[in-house]
Protein backbone atom coordinates (compact mmCIF):
# COMPACT_ATOMS: atom_id res chain seq x y z
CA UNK A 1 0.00 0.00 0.00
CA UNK A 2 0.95 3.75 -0.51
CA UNK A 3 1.42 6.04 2.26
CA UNK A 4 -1.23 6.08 4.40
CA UNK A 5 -1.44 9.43 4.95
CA UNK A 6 -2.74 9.99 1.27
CA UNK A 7 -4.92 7.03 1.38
CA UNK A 8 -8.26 5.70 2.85
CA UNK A 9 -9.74 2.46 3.76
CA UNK A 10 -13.53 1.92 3.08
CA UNK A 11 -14.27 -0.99 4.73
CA UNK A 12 -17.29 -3.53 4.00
CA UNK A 13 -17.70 -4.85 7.37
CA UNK A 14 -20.70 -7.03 8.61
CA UNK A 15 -20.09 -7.66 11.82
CA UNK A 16 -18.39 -11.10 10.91
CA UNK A 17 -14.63 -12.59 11.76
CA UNK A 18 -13.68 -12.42 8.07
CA UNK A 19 -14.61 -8.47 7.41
CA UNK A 20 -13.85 -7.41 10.93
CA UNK A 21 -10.38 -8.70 10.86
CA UNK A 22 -9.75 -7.74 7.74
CA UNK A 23 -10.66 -3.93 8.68
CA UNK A 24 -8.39 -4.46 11.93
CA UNK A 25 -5.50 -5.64 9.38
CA UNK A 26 -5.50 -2.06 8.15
CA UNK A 27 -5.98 -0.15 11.22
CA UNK A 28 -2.97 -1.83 12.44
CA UNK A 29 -1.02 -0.53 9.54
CA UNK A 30 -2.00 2.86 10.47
CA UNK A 31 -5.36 3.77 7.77
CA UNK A 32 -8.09 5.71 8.82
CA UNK A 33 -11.56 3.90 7.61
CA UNK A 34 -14.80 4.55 7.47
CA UNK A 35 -16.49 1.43 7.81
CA UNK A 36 -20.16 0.27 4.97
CA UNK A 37 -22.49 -2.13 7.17
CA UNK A 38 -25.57 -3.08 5.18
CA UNK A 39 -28.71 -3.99 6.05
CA UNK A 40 -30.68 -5.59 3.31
CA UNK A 41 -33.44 -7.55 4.83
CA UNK A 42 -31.39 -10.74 5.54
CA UNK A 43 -32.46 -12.90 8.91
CA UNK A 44 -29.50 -11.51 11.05
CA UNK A 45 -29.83 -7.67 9.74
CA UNK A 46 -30.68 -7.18 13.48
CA UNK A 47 -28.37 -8.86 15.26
CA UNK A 48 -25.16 -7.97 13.15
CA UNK A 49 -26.38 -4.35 13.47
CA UNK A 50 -26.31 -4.30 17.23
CA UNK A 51 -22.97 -5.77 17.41
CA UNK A 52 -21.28 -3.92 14.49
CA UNK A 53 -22.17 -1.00 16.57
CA UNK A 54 -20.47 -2.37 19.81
CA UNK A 55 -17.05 -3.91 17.76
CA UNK A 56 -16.59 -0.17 16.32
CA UNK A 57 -16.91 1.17 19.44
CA UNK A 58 -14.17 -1.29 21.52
CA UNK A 59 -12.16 -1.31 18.33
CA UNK A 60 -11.41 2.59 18.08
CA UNK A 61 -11.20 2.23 22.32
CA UNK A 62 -8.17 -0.12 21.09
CA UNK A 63 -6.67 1.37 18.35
CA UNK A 64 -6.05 5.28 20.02
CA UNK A 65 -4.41 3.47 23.29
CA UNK A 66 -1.91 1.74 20.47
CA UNK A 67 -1.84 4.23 17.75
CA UNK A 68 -3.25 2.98 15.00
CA UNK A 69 -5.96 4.38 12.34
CA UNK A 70 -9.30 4.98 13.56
CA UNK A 71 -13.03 4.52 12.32
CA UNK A 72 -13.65 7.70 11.61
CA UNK A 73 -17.41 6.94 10.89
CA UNK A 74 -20.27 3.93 10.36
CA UNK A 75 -22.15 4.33 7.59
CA UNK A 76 -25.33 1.70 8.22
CA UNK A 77 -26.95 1.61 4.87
CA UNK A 78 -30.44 0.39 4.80
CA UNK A 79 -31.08 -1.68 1.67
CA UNK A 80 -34.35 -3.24 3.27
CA UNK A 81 -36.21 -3.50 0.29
CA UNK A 82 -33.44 -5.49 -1.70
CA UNK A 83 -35.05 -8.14 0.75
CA UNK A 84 -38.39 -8.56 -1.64
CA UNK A 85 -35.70 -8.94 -4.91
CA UNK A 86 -33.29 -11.60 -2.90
CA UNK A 87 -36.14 -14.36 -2.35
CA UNK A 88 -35.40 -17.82 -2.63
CA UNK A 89 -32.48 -17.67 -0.79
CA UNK A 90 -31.62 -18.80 2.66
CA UNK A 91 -30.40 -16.00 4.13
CA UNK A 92 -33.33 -13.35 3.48
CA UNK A 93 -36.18 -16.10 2.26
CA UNK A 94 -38.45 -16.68 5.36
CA UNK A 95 -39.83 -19.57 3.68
CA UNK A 96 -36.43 -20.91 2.29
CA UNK A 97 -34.77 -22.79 5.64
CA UNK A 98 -31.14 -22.29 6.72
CA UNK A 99 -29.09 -25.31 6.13
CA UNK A 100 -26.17 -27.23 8.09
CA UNK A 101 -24.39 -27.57 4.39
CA UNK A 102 -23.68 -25.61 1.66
CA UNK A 103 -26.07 -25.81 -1.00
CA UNK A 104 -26.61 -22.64 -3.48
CA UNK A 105 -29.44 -21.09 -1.87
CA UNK A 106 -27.01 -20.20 0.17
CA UNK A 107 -25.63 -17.56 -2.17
CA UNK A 108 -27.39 -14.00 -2.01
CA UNK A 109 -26.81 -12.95 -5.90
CA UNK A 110 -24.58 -10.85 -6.69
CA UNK A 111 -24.58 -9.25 -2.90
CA UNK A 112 -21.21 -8.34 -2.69
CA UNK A 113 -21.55 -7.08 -6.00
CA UNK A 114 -24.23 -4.16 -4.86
CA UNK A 115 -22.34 -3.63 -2.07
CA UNK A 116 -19.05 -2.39 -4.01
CA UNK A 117 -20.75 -0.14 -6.34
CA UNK A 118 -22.46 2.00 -3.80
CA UNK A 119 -18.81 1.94 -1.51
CA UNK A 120 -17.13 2.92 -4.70
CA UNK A 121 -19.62 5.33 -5.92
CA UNK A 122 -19.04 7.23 -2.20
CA UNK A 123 -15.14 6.33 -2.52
CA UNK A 124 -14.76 8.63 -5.47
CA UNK A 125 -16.33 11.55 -3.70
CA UNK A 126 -13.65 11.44 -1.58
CA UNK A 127 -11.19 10.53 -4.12
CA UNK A 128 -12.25 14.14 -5.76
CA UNK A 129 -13.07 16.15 -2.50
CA UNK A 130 -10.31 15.11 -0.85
CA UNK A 131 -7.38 13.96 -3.12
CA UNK A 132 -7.32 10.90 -1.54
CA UNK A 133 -6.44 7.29 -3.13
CA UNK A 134 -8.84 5.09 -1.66
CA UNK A 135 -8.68 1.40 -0.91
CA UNK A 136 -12.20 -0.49 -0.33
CA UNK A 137 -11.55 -3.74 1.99
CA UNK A 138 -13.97 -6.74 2.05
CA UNK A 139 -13.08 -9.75 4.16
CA UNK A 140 -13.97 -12.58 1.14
CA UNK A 141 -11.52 -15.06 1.61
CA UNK A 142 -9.86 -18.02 0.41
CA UNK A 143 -12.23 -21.08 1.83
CA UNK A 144 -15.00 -19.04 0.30
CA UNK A 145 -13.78 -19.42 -3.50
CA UNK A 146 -11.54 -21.93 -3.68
CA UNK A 147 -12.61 -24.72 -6.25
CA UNK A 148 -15.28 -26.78 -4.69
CA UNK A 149 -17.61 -27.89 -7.77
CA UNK A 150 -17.44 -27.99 -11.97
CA UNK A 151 -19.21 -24.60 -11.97
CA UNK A 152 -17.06 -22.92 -9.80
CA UNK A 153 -16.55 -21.68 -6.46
CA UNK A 154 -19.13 -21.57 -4.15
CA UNK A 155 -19.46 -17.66 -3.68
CA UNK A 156 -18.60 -16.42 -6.79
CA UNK A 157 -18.57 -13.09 -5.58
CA UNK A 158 -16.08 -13.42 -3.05
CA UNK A 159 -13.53 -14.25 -5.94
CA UNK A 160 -10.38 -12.78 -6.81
CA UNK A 161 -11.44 -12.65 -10.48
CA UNK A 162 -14.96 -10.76 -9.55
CA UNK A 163 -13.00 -8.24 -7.66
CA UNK A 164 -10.40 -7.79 -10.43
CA UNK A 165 -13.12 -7.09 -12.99
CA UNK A 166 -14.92 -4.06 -10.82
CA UNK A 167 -12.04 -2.26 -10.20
CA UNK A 168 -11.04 -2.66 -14.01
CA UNK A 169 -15.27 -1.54 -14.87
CA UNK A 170 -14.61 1.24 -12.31
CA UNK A 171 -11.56 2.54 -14.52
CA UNK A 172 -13.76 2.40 -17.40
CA UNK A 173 -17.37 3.67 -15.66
CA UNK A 174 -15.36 6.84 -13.88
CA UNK A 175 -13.68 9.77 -15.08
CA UNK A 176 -10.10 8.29 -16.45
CA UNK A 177 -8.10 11.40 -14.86
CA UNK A 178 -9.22 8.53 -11.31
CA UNK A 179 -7.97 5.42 -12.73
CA UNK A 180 -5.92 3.78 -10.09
CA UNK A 181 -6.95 5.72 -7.66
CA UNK A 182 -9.57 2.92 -6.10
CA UNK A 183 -8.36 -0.01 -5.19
CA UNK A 184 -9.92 -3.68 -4.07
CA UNK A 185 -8.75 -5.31 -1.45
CA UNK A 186 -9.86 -9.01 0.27
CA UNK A 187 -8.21 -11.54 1.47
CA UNK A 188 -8.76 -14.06 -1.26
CA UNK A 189 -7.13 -11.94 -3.49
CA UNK A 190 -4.03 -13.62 -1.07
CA UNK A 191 -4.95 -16.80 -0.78
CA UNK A 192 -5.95 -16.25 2.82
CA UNK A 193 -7.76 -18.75 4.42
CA UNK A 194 -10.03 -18.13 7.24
CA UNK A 195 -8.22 -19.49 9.88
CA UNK A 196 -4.97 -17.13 8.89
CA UNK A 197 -7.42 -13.96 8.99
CA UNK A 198 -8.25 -15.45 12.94
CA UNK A 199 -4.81 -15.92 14.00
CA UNK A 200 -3.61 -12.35 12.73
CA UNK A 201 -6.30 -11.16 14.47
CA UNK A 202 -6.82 -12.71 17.38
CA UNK A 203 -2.27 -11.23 17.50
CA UNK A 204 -3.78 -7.59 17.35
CA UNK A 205 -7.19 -7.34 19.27
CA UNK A 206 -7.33 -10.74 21.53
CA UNK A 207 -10.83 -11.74 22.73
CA UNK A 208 -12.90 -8.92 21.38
CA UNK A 209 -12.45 -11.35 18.37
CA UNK A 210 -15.29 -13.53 20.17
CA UNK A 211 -17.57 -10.67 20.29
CA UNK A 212 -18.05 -11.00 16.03
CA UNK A 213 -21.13 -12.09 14.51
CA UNK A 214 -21.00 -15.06 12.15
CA UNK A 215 -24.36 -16.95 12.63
CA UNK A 216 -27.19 -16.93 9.63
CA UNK A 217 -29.84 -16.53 12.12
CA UNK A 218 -30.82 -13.83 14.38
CA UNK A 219 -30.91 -15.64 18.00
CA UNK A 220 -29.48 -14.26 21.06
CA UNK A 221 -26.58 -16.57 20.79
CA UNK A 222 -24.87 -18.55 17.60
CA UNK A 223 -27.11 -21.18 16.58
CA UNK A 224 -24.10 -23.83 16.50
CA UNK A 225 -25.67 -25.25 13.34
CA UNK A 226 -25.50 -23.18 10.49
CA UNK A 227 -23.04 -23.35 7.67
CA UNK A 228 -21.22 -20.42 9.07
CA UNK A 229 -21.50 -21.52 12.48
CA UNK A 230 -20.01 -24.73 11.48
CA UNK A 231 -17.39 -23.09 9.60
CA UNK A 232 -16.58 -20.51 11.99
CA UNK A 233 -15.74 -23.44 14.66
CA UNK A 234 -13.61 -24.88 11.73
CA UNK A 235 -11.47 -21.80 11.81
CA UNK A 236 -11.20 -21.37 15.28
CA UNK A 237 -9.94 -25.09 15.32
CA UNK A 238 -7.50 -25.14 12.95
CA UNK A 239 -6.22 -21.46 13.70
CA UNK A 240 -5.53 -23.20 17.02
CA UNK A 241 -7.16 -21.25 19.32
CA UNK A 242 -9.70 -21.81 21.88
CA UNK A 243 -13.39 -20.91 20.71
CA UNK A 244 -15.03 -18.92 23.56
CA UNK A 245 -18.39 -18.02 21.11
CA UNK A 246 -21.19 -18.41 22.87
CA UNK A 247 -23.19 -21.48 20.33
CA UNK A 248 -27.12 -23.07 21.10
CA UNK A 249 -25.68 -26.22 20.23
């Protein structure tokens, strides 16, 4: 990365291990961020709300007593009535039921997708305003995409290639006097696995790392049983360190 006094982070952060620790990553390294949490009708909307707004809060706590960036604002965007468009899927479907496996309902299309576009389209106000360069951080990573089936990888927009072609459409869709100034960074563009994005950093902000959000549902507590309940234990396991989420099961 550039100097980060000339540069921004723009951070797509859920409330999740993979997002949230890639947005610590940067702090870390000394970026201010302002930090895209979207709400667009799915079963957890409430739950990852509430505790975005708590992680933000401990995490600049953190960062000031060490010296790193800050979050200099949330932005909670309120795409509620994407929820009506996104049927048939498991994560905003009432009807559809959330799984212990993968299967493709799983997939919200093109989510991450709709989420870029509107960061970007903000990023280049600042980009212009501001004279900043402006990286936008995602926490897709490498279990996500990796080859799992003929057709692909399982979230295909959490893939390096995906990610590659927006910022390329962005140099095209934008004045070209910007191109290069927006950048796309997530963790699969590294080959990072999940468990790698827990040990760095569970190395910078310890247990607060327990306080993320991974679960499909909206309970009080994990529901144990979900894909990403399932796969967030998987991490935590093979990262080798002890899994202190609270789980239903």
């Amino acid at each position: 990365m550039k100097d980060n006094v000339n540069r921004k982070v723009i951070a797509i952060v859920s409330g999740g291990p993979d997002s949230f620790c890639s947005l610590v990553m940067f702090l870390a390294k000394g970026f201010n961020a302002e930090v895209f949490h979207f709400n667009y009708g799915h079963k957890a909307s409430r739950k990852e709300t509430e505790v975005i707004k708590k992680l933000i809060d401990k995490l600049n706590i953190l960062a000031k007593e060490r010296g790193w960036g800050v979050v200099e604002k949330l932005h909670i965007i309120d795409m509620g009535f994407m929820k009506s468009f996104w049927k048939n899927t498991q994560l905003v479907d009432e009807s559809v039921t959330v799984e212990e496996e993968y299967k493709p309902s799983v997939v919200v299309p093109l989510r991450n997708v709709v989420m870029v576009v509107i960061a970007a389209a903000y990023a280049y106000t600042l980009i212009e305003k501001e004279g900043l360069d402006v990286t936008l951080v995602l926490g897709s990573q490498y279990d996500d995409v990796k080859p799992a089936e003929d057709w692909g990888p399982r979230y295909p927009d959490c893939s390096p290639e995906c990610f590659i072609a927006l910022e390329s459409a962005f140099n095209i869709c934008h004045f070209r006097k910007y191109i290069g100034k927006l950048k796309i960074w997530t963790p699969s563009k590294e080959m990072i696995r999940k468990s790698e994005l827990l040990r760095r950093c569970y190395s910078f902000i310890g247990d607060l790392i327990y306080k993320t959000w991974s679960c499909y549902q909206g309970y009080e507590k994990h529901c144990g049983k979900c894909e990403s309940c399932i796969n967030r234990k998987r991490a935590f396991r093979e990262a080798g360190l002890e899994d202190k989420t609270e789980y239903l099961v």
